[in-house]
C-alpha atoms as a PDB file:
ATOM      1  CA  UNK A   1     -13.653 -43.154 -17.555  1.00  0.00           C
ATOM      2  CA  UNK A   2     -13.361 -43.840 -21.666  1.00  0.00           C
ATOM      3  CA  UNK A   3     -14.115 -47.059 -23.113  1.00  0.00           C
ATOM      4  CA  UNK A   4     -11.449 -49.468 -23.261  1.00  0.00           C
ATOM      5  CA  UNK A   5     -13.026 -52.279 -25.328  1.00  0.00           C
ATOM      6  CA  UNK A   6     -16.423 -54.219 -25.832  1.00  0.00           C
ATOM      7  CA  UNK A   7     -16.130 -57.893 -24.539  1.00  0.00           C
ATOM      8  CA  UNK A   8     -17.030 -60.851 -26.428  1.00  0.00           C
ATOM      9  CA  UNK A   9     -17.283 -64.463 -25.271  1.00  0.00           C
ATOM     10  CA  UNK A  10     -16.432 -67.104 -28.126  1.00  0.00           C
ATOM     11  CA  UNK A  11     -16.259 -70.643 -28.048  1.00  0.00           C
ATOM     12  CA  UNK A  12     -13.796 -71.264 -30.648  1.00  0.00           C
ATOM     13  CA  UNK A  13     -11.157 -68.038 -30.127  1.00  0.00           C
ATOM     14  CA  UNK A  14      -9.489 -69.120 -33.911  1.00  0.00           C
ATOM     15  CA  UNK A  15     -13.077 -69.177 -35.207  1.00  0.00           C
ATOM     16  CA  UNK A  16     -13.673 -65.826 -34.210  1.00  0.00           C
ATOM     17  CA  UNK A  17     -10.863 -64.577 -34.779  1.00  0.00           C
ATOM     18  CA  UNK A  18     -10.769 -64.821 -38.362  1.00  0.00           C
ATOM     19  CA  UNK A  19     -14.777 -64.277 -38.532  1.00  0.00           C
ATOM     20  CA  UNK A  20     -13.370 -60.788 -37.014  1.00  0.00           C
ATOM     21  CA  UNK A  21     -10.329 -60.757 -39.511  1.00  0.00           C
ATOM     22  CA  UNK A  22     -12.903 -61.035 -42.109  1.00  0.00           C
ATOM     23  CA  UNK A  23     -14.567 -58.068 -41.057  1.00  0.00           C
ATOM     24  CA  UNK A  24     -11.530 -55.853 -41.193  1.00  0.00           C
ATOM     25  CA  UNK A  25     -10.426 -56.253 -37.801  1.00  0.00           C
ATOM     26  CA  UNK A  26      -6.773 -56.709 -37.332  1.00  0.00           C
ATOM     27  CA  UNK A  27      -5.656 -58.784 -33.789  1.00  0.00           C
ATOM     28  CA  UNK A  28      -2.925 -58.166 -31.470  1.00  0.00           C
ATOM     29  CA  UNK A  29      -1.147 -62.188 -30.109  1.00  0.00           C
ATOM     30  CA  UNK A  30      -3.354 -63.950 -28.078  1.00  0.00           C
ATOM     31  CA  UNK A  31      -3.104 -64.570 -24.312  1.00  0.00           C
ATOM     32  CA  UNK A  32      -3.337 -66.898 -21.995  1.00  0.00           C
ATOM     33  CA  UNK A  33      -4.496 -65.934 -18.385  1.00  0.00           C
ATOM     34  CA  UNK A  34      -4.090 -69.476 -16.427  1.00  0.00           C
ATOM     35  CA  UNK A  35      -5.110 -67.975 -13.096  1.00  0.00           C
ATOM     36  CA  UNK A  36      -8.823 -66.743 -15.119  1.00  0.00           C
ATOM     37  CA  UNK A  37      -8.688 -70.144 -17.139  1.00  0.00           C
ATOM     38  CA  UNK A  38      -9.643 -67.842 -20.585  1.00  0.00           C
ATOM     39  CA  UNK A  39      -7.415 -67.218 -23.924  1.00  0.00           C
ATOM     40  CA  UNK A  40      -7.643 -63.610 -24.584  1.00  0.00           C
ATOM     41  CA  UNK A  41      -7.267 -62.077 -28.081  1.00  0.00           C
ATOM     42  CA  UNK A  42      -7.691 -57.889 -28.674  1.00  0.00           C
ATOM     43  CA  UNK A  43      -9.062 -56.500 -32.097  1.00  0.00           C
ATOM     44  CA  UNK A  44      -9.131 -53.172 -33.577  1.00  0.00           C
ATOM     45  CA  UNK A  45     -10.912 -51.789 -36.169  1.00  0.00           C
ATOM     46  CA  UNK A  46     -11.664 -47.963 -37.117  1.00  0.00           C
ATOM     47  CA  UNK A  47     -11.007 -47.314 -33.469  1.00  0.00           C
ATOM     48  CA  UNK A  48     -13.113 -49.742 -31.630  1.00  0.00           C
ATOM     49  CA  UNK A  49     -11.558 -52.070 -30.052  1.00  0.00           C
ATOM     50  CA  UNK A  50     -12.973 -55.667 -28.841  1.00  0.00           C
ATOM     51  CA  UNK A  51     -11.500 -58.674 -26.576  1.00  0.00           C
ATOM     52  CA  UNK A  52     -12.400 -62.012 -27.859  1.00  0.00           C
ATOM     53  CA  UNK A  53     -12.629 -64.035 -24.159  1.00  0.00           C
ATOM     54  CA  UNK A  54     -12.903 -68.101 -24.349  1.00  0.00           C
ATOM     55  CA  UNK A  55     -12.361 -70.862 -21.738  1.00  0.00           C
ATOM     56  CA  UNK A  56      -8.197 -71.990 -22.054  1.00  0.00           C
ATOM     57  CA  UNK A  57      -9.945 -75.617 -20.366  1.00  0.00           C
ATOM     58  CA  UNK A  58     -12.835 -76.172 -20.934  1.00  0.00           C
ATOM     59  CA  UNK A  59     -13.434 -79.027 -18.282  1.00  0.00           C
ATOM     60  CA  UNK A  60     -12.926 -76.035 -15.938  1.00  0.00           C
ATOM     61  CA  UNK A  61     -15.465 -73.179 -14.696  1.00  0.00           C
ATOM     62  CA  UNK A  62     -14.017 -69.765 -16.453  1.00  0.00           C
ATOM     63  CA  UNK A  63     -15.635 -66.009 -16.105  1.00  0.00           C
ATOM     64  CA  UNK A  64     -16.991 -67.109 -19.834  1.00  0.00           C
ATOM     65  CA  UNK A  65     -18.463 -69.901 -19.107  1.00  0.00           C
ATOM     66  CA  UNK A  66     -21.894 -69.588 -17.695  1.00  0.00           C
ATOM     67  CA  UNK A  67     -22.567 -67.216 -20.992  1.00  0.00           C
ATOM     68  CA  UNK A  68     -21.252 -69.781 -23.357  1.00  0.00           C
ATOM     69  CA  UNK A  69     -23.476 -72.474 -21.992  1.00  0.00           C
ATOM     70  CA  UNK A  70     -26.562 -70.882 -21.432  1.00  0.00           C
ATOM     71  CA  UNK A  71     -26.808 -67.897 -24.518  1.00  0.00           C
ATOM     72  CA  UNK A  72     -23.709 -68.946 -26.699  1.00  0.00           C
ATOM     73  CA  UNK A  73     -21.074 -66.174 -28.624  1.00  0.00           C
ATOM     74  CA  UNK A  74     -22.220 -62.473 -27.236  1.00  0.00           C
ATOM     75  CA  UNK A  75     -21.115 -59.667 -26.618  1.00  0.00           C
ATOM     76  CA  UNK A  76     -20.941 -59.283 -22.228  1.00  0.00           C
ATOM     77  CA  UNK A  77     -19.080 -56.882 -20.718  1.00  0.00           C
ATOM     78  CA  UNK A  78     -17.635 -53.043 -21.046  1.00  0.00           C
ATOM     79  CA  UNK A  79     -14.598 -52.166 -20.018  1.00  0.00           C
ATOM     80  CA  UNK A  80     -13.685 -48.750 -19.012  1.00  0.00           C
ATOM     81  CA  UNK A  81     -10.432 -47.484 -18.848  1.00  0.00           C
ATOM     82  CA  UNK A  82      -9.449 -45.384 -15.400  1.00  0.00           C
ATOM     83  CA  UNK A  83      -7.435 -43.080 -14.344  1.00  0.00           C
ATOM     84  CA  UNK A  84      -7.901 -43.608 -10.443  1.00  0.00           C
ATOM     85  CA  UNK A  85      -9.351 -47.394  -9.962  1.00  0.00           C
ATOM     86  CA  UNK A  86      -9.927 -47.379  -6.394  1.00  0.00           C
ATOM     87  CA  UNK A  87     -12.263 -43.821  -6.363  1.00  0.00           C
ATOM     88  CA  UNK A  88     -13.954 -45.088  -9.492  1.00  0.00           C
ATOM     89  CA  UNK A  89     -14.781 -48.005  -7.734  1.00  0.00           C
ATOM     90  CA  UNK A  90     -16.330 -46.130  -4.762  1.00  0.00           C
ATOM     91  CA  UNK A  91     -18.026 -44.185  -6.673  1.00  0.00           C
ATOM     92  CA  UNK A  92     -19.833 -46.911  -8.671  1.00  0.00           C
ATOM     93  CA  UNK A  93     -20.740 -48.706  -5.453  1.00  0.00           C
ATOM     94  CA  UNK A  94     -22.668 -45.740  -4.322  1.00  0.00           C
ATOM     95  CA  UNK A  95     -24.372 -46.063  -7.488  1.00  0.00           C
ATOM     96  CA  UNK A  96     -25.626 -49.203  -7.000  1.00  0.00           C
ATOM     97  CA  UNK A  97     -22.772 -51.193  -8.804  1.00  0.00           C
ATOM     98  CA  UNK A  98     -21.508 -54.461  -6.980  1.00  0.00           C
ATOM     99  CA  UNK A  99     -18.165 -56.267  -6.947  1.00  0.00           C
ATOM    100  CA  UNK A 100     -18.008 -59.496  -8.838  1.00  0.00           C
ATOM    101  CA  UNK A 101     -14.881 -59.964  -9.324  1.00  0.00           C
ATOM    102  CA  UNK A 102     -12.397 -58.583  -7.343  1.00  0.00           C
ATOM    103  CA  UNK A 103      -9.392 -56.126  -8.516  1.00  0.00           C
ATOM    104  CA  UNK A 104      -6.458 -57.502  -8.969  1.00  0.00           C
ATOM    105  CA  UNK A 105      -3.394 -57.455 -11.664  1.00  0.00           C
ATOM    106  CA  UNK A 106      -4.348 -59.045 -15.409  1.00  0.00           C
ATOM    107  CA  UNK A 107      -1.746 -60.452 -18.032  1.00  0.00           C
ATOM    108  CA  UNK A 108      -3.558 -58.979 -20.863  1.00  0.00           C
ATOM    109  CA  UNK A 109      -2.973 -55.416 -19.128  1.00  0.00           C
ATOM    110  CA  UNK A 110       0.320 -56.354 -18.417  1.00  0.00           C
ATOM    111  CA  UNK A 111      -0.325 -56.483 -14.833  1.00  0.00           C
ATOM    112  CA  UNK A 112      -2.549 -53.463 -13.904  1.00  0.00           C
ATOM    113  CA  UNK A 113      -5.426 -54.150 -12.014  1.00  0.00           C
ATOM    114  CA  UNK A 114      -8.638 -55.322 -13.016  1.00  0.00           C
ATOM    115  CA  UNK A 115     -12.100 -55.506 -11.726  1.00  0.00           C
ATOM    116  CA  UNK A 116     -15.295 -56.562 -12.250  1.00  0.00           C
ATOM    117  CA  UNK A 117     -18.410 -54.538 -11.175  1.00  0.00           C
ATOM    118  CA  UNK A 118     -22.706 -55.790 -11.994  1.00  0.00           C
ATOM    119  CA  UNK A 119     -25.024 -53.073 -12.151  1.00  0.00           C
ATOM    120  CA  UNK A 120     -28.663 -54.710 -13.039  1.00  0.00           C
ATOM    121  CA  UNK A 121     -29.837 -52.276 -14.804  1.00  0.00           C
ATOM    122  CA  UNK A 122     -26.824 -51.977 -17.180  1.00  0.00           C
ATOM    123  CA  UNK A 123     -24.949 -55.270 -16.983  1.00  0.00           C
ATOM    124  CA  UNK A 124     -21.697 -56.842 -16.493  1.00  0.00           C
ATOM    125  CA  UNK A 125     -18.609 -53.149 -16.486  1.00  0.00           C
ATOM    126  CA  UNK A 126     -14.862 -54.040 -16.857  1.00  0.00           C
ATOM    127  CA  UNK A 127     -12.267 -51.260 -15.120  1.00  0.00           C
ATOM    128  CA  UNK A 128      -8.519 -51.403 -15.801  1.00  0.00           C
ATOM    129  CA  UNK A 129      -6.254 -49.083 -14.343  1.00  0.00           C
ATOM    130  CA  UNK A 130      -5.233 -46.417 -17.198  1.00  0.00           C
END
């Protein structure tokens, strides 16, 4: 698998934006994923690329939202980019990973599947099919 992107949950998704912007990153449109409830906005810079991820209603429970309340703006999941998404998931199950979020197709992928996988020992791990 190769990294895809470094996620970052934002309250504000303009805020950050152009906080990012001001670093030098340059930002594809934003997204909104109704069936998530989050507004999605990808950022490049020198080859690393990040996903700003916020809550599109706020009066509703998003994947964002428990981090927002409880730590704020952070940095919270990898995402890895694969070639074969249903062997890379069995093989991270047999290393200990669990399912949190089941695959299934994504707007900001354009529909490929994605899933989301909890390891304790290193954290919340993003897969999109390549």
């Amino acid at each position: 698998m190769k990294i895809d992107h470094i996620g970052y949950a934002v309250k504000n998704i303009g805020q950050a934006l152009e906080s990012f912007e001001n670093l030098g990153f340059t930002f594809e449109p934003i997204v909104d994923d109704p069936d998530r409830n989050i507004r999605i906005a990808f950022g490049e810079k020198d080859g690393y690329r990040i996903e700003l991820v916020c809550s599109l209603d706020k009066s509703k429970k998003s994947p964002v939202h428990t981090y927002l309340s409880n730590v704020g703006p952070i940095p919270y999941h990898i995402c890895y980019r694969s070639m074969n998404l249903d062997d890379e998931v069995e093989k991270l199950k047999r290393q200990g990973f669990k399912v949190i979020i089941e695959a299934s197709p994504s707007i900001a992928f354009l529909g490929k599947r994605v899933i989301f996988m909890m390891n304790l020992a290193l954290g919340l791990f993003e897969i999109v099919e390549a």
